[in-house]
C-alpha atoms as a PDB file:
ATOM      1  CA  UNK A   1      13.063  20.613   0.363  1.00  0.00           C
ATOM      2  CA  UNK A   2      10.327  19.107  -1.532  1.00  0.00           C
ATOM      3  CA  UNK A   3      10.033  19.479  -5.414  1.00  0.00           C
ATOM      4  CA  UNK A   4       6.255  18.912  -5.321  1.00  0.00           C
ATOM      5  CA  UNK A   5       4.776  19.700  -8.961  1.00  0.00           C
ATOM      6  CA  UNK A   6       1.603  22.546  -8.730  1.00  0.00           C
ATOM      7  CA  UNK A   7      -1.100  19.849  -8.787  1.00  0.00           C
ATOM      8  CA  UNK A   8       0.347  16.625  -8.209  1.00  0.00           C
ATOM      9  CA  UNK A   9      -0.550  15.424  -4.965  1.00  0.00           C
ATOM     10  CA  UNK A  10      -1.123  12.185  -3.118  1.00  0.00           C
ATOM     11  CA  UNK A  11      -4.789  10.079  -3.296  1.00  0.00           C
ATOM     12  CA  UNK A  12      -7.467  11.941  -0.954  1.00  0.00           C
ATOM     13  CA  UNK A  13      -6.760  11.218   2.685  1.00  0.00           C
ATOM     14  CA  UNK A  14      -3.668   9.724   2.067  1.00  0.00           C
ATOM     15  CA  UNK A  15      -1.751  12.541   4.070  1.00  0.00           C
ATOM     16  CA  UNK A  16      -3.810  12.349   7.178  1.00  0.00           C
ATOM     17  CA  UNK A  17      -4.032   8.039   7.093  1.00  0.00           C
ATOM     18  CA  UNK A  18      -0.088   8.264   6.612  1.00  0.00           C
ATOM     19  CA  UNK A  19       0.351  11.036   9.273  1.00  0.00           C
ATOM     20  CA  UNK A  20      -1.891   8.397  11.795  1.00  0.00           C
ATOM     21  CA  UNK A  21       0.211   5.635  10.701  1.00  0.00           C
ATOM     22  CA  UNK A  22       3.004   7.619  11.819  1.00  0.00           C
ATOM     23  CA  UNK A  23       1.682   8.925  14.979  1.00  0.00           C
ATOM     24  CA  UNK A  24       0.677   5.509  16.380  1.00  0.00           C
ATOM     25  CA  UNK A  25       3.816   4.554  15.223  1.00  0.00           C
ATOM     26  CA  UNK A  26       2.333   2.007  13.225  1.00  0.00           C
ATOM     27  CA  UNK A  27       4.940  -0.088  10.930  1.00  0.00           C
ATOM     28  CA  UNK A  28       3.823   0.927   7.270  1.00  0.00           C
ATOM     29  CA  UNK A  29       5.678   0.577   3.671  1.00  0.00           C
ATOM     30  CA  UNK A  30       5.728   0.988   0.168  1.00  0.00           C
ATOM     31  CA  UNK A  31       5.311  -2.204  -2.250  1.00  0.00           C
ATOM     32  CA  UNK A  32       5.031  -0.997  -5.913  1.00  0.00           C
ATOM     33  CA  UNK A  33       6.091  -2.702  -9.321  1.00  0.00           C
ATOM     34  CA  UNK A  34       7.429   0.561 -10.010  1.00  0.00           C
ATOM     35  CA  UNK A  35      11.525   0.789 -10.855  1.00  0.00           C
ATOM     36  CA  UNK A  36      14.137   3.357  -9.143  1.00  0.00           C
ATOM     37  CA  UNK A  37      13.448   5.998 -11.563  1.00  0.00           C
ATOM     38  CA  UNK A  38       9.479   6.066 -10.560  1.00  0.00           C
ATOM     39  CA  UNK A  39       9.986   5.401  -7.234  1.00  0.00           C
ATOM     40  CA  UNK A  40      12.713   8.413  -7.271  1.00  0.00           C
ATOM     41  CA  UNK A  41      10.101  10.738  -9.205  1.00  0.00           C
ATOM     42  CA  UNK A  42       7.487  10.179  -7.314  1.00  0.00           C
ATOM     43  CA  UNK A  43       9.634   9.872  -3.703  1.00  0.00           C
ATOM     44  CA  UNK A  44      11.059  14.090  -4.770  1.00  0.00           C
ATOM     45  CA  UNK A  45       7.726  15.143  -6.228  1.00  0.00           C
ATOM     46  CA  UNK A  46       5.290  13.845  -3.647  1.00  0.00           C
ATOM     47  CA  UNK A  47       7.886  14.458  -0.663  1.00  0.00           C
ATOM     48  CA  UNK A  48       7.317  10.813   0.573  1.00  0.00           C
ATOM     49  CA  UNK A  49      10.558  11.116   2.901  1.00  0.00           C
ATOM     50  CA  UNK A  50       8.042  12.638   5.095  1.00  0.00           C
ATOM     51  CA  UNK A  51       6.582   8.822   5.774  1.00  0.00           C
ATOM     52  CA  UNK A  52       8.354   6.116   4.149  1.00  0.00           C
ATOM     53  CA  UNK A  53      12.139   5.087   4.853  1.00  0.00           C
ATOM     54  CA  UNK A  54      13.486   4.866   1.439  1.00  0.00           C
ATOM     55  CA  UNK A  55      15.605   2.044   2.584  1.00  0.00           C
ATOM     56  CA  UNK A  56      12.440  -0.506   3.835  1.00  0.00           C
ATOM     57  CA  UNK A  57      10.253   0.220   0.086  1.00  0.00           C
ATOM     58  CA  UNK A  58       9.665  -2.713  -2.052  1.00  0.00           C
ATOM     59  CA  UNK A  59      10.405  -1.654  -5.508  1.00  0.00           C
ATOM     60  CA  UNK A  60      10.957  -3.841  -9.047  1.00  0.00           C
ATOM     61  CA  UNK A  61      15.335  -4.205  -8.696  1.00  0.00           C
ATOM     62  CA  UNK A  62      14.522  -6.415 -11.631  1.00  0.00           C
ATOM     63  CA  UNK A  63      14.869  -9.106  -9.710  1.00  0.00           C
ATOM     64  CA  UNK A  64      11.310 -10.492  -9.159  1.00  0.00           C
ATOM     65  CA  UNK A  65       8.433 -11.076 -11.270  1.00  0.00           C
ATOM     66  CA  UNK A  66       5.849  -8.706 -11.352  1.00  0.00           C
ATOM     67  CA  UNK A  67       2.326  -8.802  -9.686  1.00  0.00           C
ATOM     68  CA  UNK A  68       0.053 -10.886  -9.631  1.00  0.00           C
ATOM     69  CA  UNK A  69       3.679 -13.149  -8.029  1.00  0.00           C
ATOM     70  CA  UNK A  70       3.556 -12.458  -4.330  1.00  0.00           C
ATOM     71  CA  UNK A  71       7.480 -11.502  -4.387  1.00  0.00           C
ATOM     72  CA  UNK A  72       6.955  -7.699  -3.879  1.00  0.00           C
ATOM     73  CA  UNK A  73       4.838  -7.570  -1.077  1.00  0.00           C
ATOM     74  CA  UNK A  74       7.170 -11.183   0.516  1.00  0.00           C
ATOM     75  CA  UNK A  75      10.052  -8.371   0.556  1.00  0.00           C
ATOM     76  CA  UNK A  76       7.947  -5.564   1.612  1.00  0.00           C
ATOM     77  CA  UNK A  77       7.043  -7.768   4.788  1.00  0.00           C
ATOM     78  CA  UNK A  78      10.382  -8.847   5.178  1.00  0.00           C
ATOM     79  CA  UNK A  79      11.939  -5.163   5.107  1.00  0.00           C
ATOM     80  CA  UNK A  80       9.231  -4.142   7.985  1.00  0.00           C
ATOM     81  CA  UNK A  81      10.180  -7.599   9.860  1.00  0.00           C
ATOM     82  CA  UNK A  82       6.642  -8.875   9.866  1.00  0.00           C
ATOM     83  CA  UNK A  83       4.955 -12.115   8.804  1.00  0.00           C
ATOM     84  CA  UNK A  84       2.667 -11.642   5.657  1.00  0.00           C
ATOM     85  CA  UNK A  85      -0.590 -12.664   7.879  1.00  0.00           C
ATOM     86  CA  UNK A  86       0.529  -9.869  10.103  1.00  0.00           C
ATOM     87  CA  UNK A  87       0.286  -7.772   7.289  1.00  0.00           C
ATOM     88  CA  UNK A  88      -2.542  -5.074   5.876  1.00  0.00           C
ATOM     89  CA  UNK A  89      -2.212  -4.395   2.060  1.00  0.00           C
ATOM     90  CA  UNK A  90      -4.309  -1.256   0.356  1.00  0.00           C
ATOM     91  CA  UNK A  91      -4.801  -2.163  -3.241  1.00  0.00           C
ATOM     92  CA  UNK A  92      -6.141  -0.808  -6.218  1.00  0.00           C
ATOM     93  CA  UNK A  93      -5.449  -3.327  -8.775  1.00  0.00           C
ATOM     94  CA  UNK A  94      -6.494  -6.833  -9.672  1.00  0.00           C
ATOM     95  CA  UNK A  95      -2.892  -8.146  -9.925  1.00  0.00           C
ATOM     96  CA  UNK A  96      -1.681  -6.243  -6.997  1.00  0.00           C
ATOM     97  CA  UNK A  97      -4.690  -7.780  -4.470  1.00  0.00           C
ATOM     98  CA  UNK A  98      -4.237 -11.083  -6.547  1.00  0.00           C
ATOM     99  CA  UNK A  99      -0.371 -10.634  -5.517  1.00  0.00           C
ATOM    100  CA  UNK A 100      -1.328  -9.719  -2.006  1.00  0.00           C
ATOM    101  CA  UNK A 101      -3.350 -12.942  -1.556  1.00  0.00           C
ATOM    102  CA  UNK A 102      -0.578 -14.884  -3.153  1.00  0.00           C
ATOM    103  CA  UNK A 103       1.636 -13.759  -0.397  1.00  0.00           C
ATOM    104  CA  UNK A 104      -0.862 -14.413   2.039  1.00  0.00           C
ATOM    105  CA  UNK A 105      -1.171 -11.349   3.436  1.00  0.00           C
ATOM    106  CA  UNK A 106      -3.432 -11.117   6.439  1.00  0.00           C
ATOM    107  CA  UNK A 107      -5.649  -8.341   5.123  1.00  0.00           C
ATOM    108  CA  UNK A 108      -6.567  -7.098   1.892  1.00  0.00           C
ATOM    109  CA  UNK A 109      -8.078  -3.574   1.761  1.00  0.00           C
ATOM    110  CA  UNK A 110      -9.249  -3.069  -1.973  1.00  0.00           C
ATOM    111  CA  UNK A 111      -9.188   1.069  -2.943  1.00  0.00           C
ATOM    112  CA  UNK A 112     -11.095   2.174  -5.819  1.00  0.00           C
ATOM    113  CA  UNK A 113     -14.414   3.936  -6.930  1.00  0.00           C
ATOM    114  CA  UNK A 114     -17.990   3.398  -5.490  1.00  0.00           C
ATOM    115  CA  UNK A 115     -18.945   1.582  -8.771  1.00  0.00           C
ATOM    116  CA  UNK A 116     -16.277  -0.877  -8.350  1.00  0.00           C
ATOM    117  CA  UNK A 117     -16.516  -1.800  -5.175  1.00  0.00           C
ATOM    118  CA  UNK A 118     -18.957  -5.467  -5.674  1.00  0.00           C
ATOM    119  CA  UNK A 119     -16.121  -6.634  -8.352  1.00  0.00           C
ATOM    120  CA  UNK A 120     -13.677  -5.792  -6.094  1.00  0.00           C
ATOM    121  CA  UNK A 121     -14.957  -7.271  -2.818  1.00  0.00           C
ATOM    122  CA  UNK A 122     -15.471 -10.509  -5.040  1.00  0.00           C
ATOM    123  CA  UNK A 123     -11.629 -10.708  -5.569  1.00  0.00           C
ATOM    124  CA  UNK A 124     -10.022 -13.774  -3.635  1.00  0.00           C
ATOM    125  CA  UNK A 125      -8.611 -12.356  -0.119  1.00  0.00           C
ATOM    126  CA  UNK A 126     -10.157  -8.952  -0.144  1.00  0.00           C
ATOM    127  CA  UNK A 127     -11.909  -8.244   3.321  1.00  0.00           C
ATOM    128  CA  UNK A 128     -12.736  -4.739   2.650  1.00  0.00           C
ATOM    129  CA  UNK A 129     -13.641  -2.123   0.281  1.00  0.00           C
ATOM    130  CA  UNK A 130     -13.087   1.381   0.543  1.00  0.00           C
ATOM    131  CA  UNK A 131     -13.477   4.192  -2.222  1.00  0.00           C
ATOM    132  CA  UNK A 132     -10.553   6.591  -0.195  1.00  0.00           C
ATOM    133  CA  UNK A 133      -8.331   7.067   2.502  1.00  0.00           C
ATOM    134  CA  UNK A 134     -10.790   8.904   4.594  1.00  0.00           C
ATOM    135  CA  UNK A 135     -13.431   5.891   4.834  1.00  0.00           C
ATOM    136  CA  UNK A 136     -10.220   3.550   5.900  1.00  0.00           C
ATOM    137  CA  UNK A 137      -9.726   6.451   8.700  1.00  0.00           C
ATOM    138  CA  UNK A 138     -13.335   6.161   9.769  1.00  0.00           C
ATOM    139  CA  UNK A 139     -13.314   2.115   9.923  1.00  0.00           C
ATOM    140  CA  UNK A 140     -13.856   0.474  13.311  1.00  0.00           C
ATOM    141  CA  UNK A 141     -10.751  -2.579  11.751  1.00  0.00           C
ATOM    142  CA  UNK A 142      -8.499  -0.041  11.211  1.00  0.00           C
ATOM    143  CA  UNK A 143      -4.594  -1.133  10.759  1.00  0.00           C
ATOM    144  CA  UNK A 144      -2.813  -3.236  12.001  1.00  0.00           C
ATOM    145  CA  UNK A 145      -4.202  -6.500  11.298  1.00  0.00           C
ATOM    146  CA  UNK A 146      -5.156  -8.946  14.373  1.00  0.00           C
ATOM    147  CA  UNK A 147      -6.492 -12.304  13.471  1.00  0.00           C
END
């Protein structure tokens, strides 16, 4: 049963992108700098067991440097069995899309608001821009990446 909190909720569109992912059976993971604790909190409170296979998230065990290194989303694409350049990454910080291009991940969607979105399509790797997870569900390249 989930312990979601009155008003804490996932990024708009997020459900219905993650419930797509899941119908096309699309291979899809977590890769955060967050520790256990977060990911726990947020894994209860946001009822991610709905999506995400606790056991394939990329997490901070302590043993990697954090982002910008490419180690988190290396083990993220290692956990789902994929190369990095057969990888999409959605972003929505500078040292997490630096750390996505340092992995060499194939494609670098960069998330944030309207009034970001020239800095952040200037970032090294980033192919697209989107300011939610509804545009991403509108896009003709939607996942997974083919070179």
């Amino acid at each position: 049963m989930s312990g979601q909190l009155p008003g804490f909720k996932l990024a708009p569109g997020a459900v219905e992108l993650l419930n797509y992912l899941k119908r096309q059976a699309i291979l899809f993971t977590i890769a955060t700098s967050s520790e256990i604790g977060n990911l726990r909190f947020y894994y209860e409170h946001l009822d991610l067991a709905k999506w995400f296979d606790f056991d394939i998230v990329a997490y901070d065990d302590g043993s990697m440097p954090s982002k910008p290194a490419p180690d988190i989303y290396l083990r993220a694409a290692r956990k789902l069995q994929l190369e990095p350049a057969d990888c999409t990454v959605i972003e929505d910080s500078r040292a997490g899309i630096q750390s996505a291009h340092n992995a060499g991940i194939g494609k670098i969607i960069a998330i944030g608001p309207r009034e970001k979105q020239a800095e952040l399509s200037a970032l090294p790797g980033v192919n697209e821009t989107i300011t939610d997870f509804y545009e991403l569900l509108t896009m003709d390249s939607l996942l997974p990446y083919s070179p």
